[in-house]
C-alpha atoms as a PDB file:
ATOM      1  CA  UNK A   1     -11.035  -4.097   8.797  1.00  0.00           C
ATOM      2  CA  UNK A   2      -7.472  -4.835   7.633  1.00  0.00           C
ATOM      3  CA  UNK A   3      -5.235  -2.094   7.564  1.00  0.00           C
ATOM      4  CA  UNK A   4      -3.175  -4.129   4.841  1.00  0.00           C
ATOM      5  CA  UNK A   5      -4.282  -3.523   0.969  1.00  0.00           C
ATOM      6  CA  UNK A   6      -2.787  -4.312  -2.476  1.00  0.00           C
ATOM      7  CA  UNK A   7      -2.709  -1.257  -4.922  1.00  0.00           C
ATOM      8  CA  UNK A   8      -2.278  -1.765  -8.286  1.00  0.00           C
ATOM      9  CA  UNK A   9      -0.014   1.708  -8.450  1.00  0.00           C
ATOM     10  CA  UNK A  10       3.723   1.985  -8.650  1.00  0.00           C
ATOM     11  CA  UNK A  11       5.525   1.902  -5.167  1.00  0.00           C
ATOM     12  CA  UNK A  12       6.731   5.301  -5.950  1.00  0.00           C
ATOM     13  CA  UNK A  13       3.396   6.175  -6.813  1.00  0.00           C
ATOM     14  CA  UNK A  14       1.834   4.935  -3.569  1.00  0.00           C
ATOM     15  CA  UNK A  15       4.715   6.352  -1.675  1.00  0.00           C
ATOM     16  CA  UNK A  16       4.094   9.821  -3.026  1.00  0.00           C
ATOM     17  CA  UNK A  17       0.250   9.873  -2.238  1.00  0.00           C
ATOM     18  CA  UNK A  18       0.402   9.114   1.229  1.00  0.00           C
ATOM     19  CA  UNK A  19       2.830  11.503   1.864  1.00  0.00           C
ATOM     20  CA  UNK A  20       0.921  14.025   0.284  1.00  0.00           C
ATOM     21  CA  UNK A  21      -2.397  13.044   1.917  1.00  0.00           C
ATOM     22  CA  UNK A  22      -0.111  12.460   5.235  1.00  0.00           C
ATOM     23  CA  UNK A  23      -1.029   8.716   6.207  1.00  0.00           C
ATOM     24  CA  UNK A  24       1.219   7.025   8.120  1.00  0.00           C
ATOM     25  CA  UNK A  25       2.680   3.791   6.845  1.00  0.00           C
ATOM     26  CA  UNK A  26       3.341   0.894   8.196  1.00  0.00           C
ATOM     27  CA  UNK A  27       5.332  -1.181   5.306  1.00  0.00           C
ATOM     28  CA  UNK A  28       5.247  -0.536   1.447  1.00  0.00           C
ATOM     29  CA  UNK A  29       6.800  -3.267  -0.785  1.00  0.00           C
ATOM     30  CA  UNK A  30       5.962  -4.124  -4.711  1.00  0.00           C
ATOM     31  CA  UNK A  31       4.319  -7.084  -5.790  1.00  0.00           C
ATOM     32  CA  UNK A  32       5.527  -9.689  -7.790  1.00  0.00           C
ATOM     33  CA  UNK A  33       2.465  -9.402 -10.525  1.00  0.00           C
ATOM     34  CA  UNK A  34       3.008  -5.593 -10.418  1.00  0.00           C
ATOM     35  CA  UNK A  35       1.400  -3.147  -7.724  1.00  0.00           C
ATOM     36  CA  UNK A  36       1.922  -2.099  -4.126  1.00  0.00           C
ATOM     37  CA  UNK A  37       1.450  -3.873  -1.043  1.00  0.00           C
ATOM     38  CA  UNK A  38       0.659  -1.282   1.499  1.00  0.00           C
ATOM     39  CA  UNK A  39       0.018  -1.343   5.651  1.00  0.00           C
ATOM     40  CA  UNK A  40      -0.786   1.699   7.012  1.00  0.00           C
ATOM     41  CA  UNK A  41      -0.235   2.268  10.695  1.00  0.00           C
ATOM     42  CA  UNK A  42      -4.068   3.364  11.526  1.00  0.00           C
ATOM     43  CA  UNK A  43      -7.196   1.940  10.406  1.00  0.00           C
ATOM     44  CA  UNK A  44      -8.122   5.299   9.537  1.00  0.00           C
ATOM     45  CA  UNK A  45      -5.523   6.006   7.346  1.00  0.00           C
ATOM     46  CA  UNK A  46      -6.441   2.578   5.454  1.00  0.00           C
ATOM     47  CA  UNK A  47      -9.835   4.045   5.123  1.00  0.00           C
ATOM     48  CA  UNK A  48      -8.924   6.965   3.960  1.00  0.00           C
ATOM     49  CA  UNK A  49      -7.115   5.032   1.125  1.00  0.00           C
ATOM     50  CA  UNK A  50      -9.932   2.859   0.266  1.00  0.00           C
ATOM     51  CA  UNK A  51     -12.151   5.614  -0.218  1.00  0.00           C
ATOM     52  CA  UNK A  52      -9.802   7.808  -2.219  1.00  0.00           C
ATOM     53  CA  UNK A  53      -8.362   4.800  -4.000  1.00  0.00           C
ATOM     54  CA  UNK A  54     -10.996   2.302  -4.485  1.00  0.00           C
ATOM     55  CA  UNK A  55     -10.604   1.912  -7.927  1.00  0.00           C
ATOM     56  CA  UNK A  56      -7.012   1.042  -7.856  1.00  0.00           C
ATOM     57  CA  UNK A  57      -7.434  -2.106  -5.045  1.00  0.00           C
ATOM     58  CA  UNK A  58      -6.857  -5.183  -6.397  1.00  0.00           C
ATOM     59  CA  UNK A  59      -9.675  -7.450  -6.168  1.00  0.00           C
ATOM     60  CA  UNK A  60      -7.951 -10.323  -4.795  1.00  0.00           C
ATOM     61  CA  UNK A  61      -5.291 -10.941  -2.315  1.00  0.00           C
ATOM     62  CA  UNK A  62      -1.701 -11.191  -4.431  1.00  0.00           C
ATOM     63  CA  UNK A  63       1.315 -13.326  -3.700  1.00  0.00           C
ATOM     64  CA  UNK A  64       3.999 -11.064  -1.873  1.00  0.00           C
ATOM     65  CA  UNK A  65       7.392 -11.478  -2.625  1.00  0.00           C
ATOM     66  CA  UNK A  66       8.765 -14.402  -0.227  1.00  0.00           C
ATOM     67  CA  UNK A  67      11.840 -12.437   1.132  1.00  0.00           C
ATOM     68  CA  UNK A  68      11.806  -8.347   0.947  1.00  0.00           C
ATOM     69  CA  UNK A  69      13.636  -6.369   2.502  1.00  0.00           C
ATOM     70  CA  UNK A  70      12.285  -3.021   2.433  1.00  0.00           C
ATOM     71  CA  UNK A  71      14.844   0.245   1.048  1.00  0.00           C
ATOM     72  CA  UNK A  72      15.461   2.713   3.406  1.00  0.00           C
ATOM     73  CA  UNK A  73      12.264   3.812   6.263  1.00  0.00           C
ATOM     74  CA  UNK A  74       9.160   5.344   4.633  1.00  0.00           C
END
């Protein structure tokens, strides 16, 4: 499974949830409809997310932004 997956909580938001649930991340970057775009380094830690955040995961893949560069390392 993919450990990419689009949130529809605030970067901050995401940000501050897996640091308190410690999963690594990859890359976290908003989305231009609104939401998070998240990649966590371990398919585990995507799992994790999925099955404490299912309700927030967008149902279908969004447009990313087409040139983001990311603010300062996660």
């Amino acid at each position: 499974m993919s450990r990419a997956i689009d949130l529809t909580l605030a970067e901050d938001d995401v940000r501050t949830w897996c640091t308190k649930h410690k999963i690594p991340v990859s890359v976290i970057e908003p989305l231009p409809s609104g939401g998070t775009h998240l990649v966590c380094i371990t398919g585990a830690g995507a799992d994790e997310v999925r099955l404490r955040l299912g309700k927030q995961i967008m149902p279908e893949v969004e447009k990313r932004f087409r040139f983001y560069r990311a603010r300062a390392p996660f």
